[in-house]
ModelCIF file with pLDDT and N, C-alpha, C, O atoms, coordinates in Angstrom:
data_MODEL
#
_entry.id   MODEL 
#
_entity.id                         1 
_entity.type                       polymer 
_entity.pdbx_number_of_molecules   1 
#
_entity_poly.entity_id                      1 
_entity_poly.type                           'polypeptide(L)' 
_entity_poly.nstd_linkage                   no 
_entity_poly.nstd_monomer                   no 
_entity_poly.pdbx_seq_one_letter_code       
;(UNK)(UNK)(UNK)(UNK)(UNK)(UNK)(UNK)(UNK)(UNK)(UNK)(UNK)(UNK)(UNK)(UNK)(UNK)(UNK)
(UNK)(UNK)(UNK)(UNK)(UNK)(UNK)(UNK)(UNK)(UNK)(UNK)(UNK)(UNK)(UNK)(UNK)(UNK)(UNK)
(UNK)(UNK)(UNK)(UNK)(UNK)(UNK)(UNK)(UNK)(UNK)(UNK)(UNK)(UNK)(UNK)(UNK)(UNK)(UNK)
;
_entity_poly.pdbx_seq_one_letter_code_can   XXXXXXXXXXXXXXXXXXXXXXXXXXXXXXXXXXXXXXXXXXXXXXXX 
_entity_poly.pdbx_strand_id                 A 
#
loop_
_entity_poly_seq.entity_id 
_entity_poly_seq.num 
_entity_poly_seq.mon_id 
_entity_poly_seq.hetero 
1 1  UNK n 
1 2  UNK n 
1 3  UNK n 
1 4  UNK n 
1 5  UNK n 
1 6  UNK n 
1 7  UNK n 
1 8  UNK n 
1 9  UNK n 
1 10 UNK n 
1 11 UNK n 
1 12 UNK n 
1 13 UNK n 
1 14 UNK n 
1 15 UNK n 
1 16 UNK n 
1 17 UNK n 
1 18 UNK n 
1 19 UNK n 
1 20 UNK n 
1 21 UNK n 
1 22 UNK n 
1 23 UNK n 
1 24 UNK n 
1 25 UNK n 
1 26 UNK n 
1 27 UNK n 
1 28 UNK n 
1 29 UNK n 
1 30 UNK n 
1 31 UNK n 
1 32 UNK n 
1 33 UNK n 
1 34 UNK n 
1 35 UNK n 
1 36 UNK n 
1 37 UNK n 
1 38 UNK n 
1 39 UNK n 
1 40 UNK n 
1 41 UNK n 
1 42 UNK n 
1 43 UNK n 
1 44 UNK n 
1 45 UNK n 
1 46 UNK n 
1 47 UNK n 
1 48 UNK n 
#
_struct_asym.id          A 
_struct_asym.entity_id   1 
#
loop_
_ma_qa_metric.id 
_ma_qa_metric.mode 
_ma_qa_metric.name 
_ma_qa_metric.software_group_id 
_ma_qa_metric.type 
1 global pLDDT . pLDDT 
2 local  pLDDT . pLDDT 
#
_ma_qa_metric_global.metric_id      1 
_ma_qa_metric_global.metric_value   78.81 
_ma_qa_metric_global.model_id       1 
_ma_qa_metric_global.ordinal_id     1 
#
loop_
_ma_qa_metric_local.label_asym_id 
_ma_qa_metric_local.label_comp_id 
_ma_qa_metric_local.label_seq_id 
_ma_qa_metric_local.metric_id 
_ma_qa_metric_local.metric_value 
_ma_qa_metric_local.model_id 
_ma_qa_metric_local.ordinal_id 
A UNK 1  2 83.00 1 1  
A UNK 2  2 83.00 1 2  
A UNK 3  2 83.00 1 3  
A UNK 4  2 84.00 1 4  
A UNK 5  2 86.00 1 5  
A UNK 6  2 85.00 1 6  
A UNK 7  2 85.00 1 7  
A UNK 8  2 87.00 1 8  
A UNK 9  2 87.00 1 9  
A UNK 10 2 84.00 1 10 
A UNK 11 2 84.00 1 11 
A UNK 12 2 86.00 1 12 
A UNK 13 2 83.00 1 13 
A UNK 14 2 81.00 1 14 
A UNK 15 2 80.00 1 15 
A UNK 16 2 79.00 1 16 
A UNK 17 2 73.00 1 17 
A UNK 18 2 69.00 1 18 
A UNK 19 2 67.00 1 19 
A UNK 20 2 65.00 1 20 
A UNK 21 2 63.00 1 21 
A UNK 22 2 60.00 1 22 
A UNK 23 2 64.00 1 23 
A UNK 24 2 62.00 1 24 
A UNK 25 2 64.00 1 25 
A UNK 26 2 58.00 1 26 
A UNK 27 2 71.00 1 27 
A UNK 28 2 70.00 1 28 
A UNK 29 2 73.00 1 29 
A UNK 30 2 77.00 1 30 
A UNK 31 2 73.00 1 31 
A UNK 32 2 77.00 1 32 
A UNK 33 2 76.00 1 33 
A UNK 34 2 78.00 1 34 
A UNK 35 2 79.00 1 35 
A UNK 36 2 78.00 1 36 
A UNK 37 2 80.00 1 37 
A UNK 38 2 81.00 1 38 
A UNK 39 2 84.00 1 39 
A UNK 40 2 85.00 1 40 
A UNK 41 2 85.00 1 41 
A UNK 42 2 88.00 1 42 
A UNK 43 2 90.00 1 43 
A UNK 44 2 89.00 1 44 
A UNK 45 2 91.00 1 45 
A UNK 46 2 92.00 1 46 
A UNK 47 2 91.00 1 47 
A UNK 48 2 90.00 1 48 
#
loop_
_atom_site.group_PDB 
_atom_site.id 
_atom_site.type_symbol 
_atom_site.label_atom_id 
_atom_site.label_alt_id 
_atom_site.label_comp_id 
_atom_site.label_asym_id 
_atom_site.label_entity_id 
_atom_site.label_seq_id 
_atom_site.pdbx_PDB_ins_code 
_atom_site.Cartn_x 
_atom_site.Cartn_y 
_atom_site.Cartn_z 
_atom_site.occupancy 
_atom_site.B_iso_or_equiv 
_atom_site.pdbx_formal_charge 
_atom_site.auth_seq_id 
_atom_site.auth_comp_id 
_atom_site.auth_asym_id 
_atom_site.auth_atom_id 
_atom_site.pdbx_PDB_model_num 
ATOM 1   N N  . UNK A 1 1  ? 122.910 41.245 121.346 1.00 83.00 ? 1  UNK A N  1 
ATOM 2   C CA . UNK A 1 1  ? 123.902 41.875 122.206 1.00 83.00 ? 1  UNK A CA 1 
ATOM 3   C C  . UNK A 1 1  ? 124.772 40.815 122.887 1.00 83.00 ? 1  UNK A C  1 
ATOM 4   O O  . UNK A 1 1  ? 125.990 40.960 122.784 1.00 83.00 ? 1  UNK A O  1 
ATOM 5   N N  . UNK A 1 2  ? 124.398 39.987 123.426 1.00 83.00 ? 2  UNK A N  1 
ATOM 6   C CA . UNK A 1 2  ? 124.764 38.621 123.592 1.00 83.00 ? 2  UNK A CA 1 
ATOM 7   C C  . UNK A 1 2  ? 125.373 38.379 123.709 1.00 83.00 ? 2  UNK A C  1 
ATOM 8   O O  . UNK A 1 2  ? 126.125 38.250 124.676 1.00 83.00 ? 2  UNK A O  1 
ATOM 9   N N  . UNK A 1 3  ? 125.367 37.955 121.637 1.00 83.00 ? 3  UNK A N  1 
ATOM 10  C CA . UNK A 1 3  ? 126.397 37.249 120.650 1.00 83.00 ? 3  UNK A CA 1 
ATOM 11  C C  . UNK A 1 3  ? 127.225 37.952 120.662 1.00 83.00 ? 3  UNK A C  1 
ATOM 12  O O  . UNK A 1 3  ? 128.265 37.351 120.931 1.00 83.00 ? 3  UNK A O  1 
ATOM 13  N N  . UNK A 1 4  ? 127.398 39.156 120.484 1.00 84.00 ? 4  UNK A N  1 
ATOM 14  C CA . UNK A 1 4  ? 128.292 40.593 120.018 1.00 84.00 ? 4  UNK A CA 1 
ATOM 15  C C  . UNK A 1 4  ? 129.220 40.580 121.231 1.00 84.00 ? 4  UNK A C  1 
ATOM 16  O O  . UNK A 1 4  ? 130.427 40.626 120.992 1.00 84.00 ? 4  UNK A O  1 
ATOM 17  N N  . UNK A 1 5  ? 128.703 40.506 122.852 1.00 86.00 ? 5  UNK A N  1 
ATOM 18  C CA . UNK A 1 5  ? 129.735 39.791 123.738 1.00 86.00 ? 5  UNK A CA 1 
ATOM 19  C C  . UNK A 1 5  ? 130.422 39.171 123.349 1.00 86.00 ? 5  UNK A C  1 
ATOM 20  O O  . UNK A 1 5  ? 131.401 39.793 122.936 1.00 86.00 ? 5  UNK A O  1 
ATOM 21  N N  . UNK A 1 6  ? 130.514 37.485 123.148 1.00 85.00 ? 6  UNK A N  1 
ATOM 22  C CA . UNK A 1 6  ? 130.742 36.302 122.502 1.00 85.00 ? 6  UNK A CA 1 
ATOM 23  C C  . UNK A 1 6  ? 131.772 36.793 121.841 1.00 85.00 ? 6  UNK A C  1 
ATOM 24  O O  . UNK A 1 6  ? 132.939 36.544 122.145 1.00 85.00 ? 6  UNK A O  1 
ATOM 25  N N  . UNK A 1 7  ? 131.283 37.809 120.521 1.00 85.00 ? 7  UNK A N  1 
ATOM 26  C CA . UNK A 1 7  ? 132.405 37.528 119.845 1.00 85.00 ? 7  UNK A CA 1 
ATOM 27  C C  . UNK A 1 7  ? 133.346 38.599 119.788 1.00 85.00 ? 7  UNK A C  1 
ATOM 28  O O  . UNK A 1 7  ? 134.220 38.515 118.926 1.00 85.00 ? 7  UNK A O  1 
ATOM 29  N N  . UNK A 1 8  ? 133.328 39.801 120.708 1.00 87.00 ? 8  UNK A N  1 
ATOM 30  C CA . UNK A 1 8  ? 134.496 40.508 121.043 1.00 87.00 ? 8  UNK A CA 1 
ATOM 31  C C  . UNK A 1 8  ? 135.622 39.902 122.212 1.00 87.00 ? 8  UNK A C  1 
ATOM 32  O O  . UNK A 1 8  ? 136.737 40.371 122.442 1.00 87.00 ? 8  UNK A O  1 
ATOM 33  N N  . UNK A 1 9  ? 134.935 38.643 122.913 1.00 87.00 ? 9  UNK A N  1 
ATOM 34  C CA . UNK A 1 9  ? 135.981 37.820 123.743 1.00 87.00 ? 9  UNK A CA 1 
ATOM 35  C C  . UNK A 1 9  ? 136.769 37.195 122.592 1.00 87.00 ? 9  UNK A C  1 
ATOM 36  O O  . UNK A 1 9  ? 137.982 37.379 122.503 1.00 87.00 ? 9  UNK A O  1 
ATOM 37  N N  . UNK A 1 10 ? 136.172 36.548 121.820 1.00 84.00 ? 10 UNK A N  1 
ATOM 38  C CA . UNK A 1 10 ? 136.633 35.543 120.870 1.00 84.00 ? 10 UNK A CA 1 
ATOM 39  C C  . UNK A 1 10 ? 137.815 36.341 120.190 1.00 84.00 ? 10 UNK A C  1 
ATOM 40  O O  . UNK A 1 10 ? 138.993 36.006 120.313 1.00 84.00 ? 10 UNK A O  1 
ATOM 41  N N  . UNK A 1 11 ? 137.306 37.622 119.332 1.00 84.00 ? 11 UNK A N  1 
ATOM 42  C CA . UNK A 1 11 ? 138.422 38.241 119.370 1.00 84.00 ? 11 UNK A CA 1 
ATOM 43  C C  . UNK A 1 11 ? 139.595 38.810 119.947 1.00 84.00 ? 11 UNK A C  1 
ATOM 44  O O  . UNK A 1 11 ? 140.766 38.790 119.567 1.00 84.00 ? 11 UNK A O  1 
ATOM 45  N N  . UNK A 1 12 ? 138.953 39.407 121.105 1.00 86.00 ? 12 UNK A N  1 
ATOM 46  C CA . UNK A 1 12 ? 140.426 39.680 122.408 1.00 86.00 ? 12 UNK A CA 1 
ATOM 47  C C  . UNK A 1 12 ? 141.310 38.373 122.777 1.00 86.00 ? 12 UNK A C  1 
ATOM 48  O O  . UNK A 1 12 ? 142.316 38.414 123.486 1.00 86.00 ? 12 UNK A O  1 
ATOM 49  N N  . UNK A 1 13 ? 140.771 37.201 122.178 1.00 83.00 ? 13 UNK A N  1 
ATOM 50  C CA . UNK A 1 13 ? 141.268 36.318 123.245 1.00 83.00 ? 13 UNK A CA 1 
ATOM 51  C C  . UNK A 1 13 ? 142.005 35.536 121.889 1.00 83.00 ? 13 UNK A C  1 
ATOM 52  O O  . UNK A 1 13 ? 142.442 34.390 121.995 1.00 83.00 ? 13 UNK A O  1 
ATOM 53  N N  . UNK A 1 14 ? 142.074 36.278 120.673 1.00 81.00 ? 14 UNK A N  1 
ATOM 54  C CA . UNK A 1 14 ? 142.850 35.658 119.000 1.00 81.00 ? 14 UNK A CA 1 
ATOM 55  C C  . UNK A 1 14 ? 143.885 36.717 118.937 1.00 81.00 ? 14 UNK A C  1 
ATOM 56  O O  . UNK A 1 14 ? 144.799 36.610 118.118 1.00 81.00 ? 14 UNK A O  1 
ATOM 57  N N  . UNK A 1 15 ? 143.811 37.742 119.747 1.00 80.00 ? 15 UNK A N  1 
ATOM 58  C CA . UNK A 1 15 ? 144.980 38.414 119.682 1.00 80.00 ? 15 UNK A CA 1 
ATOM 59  C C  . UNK A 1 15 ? 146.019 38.284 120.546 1.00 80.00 ? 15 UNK A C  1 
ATOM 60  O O  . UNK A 1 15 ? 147.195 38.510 120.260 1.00 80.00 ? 15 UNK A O  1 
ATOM 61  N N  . UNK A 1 16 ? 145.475 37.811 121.932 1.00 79.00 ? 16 UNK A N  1 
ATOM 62  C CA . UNK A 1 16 ? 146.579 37.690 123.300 1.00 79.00 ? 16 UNK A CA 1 
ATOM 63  C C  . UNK A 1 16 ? 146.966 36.247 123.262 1.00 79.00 ? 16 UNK A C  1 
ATOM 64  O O  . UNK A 1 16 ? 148.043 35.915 123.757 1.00 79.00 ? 16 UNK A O  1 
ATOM 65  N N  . UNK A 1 17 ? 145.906 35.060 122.529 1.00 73.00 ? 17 UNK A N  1 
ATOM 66  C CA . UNK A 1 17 ? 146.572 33.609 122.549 1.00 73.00 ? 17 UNK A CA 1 
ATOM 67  C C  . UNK A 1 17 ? 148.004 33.654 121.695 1.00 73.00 ? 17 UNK A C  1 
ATOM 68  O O  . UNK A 1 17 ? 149.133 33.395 122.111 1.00 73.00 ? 17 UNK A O  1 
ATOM 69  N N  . UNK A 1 18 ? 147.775 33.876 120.978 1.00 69.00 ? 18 UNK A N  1 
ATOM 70  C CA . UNK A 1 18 ? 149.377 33.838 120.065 1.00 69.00 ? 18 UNK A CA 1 
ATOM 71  C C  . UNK A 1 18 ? 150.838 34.014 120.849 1.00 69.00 ? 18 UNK A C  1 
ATOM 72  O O  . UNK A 1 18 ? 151.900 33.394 120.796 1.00 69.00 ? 18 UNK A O  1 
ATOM 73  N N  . UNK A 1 19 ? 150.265 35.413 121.760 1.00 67.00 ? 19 UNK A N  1 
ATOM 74  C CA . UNK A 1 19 ? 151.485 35.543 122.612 1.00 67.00 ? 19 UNK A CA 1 
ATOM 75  C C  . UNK A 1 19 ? 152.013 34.556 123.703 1.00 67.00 ? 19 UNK A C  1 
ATOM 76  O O  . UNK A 1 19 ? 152.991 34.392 124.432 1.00 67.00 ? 19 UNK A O  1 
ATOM 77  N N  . UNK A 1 20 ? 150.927 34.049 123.428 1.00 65.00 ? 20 UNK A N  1 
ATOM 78  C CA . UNK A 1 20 ? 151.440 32.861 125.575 1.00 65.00 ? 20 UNK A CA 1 
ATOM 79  C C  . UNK A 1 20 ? 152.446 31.790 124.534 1.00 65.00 ? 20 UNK A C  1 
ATOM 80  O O  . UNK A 1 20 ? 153.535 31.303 124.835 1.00 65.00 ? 20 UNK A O  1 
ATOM 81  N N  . UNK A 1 21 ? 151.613 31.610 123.130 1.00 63.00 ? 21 UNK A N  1 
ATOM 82  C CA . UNK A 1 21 ? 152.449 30.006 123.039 1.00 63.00 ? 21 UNK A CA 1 
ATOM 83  C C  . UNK A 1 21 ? 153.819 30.501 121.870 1.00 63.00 ? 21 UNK A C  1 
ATOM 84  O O  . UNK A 1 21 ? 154.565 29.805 121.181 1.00 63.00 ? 21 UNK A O  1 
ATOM 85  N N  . UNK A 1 22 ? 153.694 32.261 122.074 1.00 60.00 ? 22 UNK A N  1 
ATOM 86  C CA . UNK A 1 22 ? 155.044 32.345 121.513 1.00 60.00 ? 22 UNK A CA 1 
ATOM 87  C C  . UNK A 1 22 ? 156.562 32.040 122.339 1.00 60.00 ? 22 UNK A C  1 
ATOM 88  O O  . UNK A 1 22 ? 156.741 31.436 123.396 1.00 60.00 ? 22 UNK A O  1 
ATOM 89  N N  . UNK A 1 23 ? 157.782 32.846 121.227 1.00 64.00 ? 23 UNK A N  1 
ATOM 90  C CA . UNK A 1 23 ? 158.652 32.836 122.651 1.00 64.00 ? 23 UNK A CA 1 
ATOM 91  C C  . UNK A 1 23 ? 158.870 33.943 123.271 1.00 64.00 ? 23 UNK A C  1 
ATOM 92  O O  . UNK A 1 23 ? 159.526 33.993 124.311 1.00 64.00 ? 23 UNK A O  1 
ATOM 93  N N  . UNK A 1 24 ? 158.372 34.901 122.731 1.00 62.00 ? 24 UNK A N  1 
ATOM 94  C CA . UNK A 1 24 ? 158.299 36.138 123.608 1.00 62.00 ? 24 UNK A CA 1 
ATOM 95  C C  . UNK A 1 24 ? 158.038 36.084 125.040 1.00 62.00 ? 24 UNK A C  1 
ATOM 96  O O  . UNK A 1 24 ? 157.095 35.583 125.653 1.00 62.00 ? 24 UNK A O  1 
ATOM 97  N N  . UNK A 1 25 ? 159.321 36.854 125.540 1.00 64.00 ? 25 UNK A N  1 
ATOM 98  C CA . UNK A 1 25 ? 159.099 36.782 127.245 1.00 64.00 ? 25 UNK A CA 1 
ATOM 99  C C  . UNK A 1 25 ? 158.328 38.195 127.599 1.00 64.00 ? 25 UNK A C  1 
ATOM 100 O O  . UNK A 1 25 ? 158.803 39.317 127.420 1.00 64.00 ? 25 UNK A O  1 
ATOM 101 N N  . UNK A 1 26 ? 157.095 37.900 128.114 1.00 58.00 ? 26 UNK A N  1 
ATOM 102 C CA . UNK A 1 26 ? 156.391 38.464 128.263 1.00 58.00 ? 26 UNK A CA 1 
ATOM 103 C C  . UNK A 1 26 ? 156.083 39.168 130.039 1.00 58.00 ? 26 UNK A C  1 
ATOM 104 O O  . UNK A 1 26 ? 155.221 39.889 130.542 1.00 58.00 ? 26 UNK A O  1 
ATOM 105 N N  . UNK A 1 27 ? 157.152 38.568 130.459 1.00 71.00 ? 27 UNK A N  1 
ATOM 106 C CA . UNK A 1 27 ? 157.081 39.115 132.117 1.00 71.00 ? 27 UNK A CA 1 
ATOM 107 C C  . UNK A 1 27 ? 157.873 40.080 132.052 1.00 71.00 ? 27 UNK A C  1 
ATOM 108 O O  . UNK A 1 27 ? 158.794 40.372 131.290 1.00 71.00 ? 27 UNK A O  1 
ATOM 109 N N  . UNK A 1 28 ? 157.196 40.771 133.360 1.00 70.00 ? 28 UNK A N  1 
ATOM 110 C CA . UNK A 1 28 ? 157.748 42.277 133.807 1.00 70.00 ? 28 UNK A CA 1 
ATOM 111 C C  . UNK A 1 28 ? 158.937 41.723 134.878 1.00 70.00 ? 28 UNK A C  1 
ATOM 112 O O  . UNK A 1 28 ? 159.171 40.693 135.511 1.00 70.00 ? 28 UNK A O  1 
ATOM 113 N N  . UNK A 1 29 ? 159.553 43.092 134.674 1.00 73.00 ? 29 UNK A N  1 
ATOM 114 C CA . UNK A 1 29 ? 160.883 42.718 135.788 1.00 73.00 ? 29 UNK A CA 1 
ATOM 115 C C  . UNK A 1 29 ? 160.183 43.527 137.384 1.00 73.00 ? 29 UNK A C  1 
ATOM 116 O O  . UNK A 1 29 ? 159.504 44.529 137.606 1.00 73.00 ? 29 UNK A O  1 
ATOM 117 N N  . UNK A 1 30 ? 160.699 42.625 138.086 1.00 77.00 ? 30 UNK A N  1 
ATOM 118 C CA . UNK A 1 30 ? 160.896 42.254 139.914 1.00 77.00 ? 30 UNK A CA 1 
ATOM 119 C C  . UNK A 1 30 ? 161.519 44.040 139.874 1.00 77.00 ? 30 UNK A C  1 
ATOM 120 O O  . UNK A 1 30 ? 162.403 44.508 139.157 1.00 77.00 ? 30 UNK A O  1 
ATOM 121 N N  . UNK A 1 31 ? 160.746 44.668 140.832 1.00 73.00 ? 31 UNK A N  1 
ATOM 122 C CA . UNK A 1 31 ? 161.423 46.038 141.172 1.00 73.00 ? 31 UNK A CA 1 
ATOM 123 C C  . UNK A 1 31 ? 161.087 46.219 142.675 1.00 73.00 ? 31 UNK A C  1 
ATOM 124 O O  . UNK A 1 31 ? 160.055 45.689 143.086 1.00 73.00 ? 31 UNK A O  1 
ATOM 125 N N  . UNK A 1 32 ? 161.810 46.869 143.465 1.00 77.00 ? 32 UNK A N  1 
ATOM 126 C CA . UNK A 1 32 ? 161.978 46.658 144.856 1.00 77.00 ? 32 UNK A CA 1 
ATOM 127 C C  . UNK A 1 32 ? 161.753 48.247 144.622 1.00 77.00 ? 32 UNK A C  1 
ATOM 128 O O  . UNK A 1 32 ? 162.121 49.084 143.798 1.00 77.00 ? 32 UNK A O  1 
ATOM 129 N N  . UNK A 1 33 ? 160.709 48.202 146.140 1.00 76.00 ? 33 UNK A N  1 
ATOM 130 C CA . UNK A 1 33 ? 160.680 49.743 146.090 1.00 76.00 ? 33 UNK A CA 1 
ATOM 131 C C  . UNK A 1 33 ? 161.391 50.636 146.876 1.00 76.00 ? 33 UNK A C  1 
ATOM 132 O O  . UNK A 1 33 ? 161.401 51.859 146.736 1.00 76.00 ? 33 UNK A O  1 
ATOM 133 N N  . UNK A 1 34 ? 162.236 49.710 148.060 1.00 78.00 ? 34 UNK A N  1 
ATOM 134 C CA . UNK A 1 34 ? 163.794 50.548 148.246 1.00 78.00 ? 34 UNK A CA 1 
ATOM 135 C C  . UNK A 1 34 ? 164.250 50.806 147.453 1.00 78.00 ? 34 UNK A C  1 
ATOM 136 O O  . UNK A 1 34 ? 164.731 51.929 147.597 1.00 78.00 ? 34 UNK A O  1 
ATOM 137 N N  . UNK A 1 35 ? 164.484 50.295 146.304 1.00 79.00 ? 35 UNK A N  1 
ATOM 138 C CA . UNK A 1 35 ? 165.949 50.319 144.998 1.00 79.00 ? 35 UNK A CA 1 
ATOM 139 C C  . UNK A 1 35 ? 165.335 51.623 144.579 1.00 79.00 ? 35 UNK A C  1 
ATOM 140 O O  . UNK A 1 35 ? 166.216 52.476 144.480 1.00 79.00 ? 35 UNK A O  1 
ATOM 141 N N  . UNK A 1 36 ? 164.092 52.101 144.287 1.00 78.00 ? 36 UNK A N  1 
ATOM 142 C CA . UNK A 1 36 ? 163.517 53.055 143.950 1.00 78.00 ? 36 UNK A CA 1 
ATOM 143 C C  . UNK A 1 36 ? 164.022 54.516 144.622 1.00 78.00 ? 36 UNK A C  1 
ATOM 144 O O  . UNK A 1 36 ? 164.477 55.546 144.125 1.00 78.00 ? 36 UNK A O  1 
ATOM 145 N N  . UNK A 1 37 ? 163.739 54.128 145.884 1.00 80.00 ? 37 UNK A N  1 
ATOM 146 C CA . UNK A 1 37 ? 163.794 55.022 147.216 1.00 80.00 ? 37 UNK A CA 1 
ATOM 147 C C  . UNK A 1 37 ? 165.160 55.432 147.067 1.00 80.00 ? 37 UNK A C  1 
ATOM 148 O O  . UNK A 1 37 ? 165.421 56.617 146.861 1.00 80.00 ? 37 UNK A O  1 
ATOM 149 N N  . UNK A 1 38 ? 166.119 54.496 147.159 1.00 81.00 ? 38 UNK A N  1 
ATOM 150 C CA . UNK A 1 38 ? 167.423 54.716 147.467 1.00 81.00 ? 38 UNK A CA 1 
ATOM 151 C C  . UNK A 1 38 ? 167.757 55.414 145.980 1.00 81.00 ? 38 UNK A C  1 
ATOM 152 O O  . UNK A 1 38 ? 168.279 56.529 145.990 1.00 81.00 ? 38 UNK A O  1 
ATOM 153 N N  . UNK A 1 39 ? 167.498 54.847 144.867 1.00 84.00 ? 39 UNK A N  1 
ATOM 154 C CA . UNK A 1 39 ? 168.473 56.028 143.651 1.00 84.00 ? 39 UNK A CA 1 
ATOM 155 C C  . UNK A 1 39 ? 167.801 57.510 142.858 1.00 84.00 ? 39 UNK A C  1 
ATOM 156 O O  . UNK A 1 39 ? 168.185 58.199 141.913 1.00 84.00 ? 39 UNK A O  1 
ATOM 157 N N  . UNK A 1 40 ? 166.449 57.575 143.919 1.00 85.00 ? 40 UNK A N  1 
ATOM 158 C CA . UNK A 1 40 ? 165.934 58.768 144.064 1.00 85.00 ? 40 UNK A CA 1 
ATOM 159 C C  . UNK A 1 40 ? 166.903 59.513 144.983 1.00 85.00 ? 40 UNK A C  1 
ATOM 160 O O  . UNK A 1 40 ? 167.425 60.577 144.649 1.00 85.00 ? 40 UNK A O  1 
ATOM 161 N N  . UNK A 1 41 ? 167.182 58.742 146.481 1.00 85.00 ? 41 UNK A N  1 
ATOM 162 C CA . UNK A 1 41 ? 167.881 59.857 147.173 1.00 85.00 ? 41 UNK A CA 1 
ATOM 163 C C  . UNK A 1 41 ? 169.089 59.909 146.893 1.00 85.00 ? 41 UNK A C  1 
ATOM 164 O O  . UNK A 1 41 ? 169.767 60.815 147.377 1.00 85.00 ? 41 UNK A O  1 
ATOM 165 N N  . UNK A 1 42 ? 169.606 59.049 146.128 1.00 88.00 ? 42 UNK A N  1 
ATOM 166 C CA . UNK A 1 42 ? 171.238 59.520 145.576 1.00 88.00 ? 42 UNK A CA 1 
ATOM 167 C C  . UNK A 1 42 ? 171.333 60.644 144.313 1.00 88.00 ? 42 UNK A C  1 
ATOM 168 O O  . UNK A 1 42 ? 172.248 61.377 143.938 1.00 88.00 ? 42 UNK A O  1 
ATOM 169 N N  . UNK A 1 43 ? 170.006 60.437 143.857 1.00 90.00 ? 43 UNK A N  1 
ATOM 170 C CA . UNK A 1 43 ? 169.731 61.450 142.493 1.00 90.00 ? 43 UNK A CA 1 
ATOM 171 C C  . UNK A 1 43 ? 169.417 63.048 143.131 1.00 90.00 ? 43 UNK A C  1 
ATOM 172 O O  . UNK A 1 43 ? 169.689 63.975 142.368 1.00 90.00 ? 43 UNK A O  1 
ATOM 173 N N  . UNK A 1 44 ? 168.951 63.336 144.267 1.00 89.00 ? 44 UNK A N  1 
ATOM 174 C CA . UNK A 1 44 ? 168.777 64.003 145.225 1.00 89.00 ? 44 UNK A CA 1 
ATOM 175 C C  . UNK A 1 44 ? 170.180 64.339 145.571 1.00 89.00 ? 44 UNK A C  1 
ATOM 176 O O  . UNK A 1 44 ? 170.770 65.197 144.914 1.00 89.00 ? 44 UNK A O  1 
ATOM 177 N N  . UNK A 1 45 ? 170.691 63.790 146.448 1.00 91.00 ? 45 UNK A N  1 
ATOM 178 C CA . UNK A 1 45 ? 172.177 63.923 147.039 1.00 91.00 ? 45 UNK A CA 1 
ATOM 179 C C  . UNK A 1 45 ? 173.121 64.885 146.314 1.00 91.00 ? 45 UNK A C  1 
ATOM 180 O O  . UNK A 1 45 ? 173.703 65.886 146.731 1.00 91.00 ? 45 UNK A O  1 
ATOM 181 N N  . UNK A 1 46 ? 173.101 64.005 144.498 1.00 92.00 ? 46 UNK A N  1 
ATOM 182 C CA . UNK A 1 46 ? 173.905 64.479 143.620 1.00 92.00 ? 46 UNK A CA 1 
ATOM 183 C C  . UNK A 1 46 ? 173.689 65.812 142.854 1.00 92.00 ? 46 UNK A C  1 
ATOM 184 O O  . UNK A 1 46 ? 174.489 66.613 142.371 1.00 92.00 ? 46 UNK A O  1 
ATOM 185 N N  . UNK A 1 47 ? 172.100 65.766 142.919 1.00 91.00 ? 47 UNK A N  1 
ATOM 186 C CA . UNK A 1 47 ? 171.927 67.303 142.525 1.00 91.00 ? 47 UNK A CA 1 
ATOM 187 C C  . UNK A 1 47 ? 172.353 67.870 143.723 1.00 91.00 ? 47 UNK A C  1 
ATOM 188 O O  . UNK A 1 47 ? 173.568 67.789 143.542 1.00 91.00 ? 47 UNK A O  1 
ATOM 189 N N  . UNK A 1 48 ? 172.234 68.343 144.725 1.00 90.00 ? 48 UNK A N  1 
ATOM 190 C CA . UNK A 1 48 ? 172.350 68.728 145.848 1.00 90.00 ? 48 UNK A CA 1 
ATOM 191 C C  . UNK A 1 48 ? 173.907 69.238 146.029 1.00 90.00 ? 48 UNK A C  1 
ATOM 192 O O  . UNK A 1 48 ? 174.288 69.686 147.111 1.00 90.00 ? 48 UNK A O  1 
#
């Protein structure tokens, strides 16, 4: 059981290495949760 640990890291960790040393940009975008707030209540407003 162990080993079988061992080697499902080994595998999770042959599928996600590839991505770091690709060039895929892999970050999420910066979201403000006013910006949220605010074009909810304009989406609001406008139905309205």
């Amino acid at each position: 059981k162990f080993f079988k640990i061992i080697l499902a890291a080994f595998i999770f960790l042959s599928f996600i290495y590839p991505l770091k040393s690709s060039e895929i940009d892999l970050t999420f975008p910066e979201f403000n949760i006013s910006d949220i707030e605010n074009n909810q209540n304009n989406a609001y407003k406008s139905a309205v």
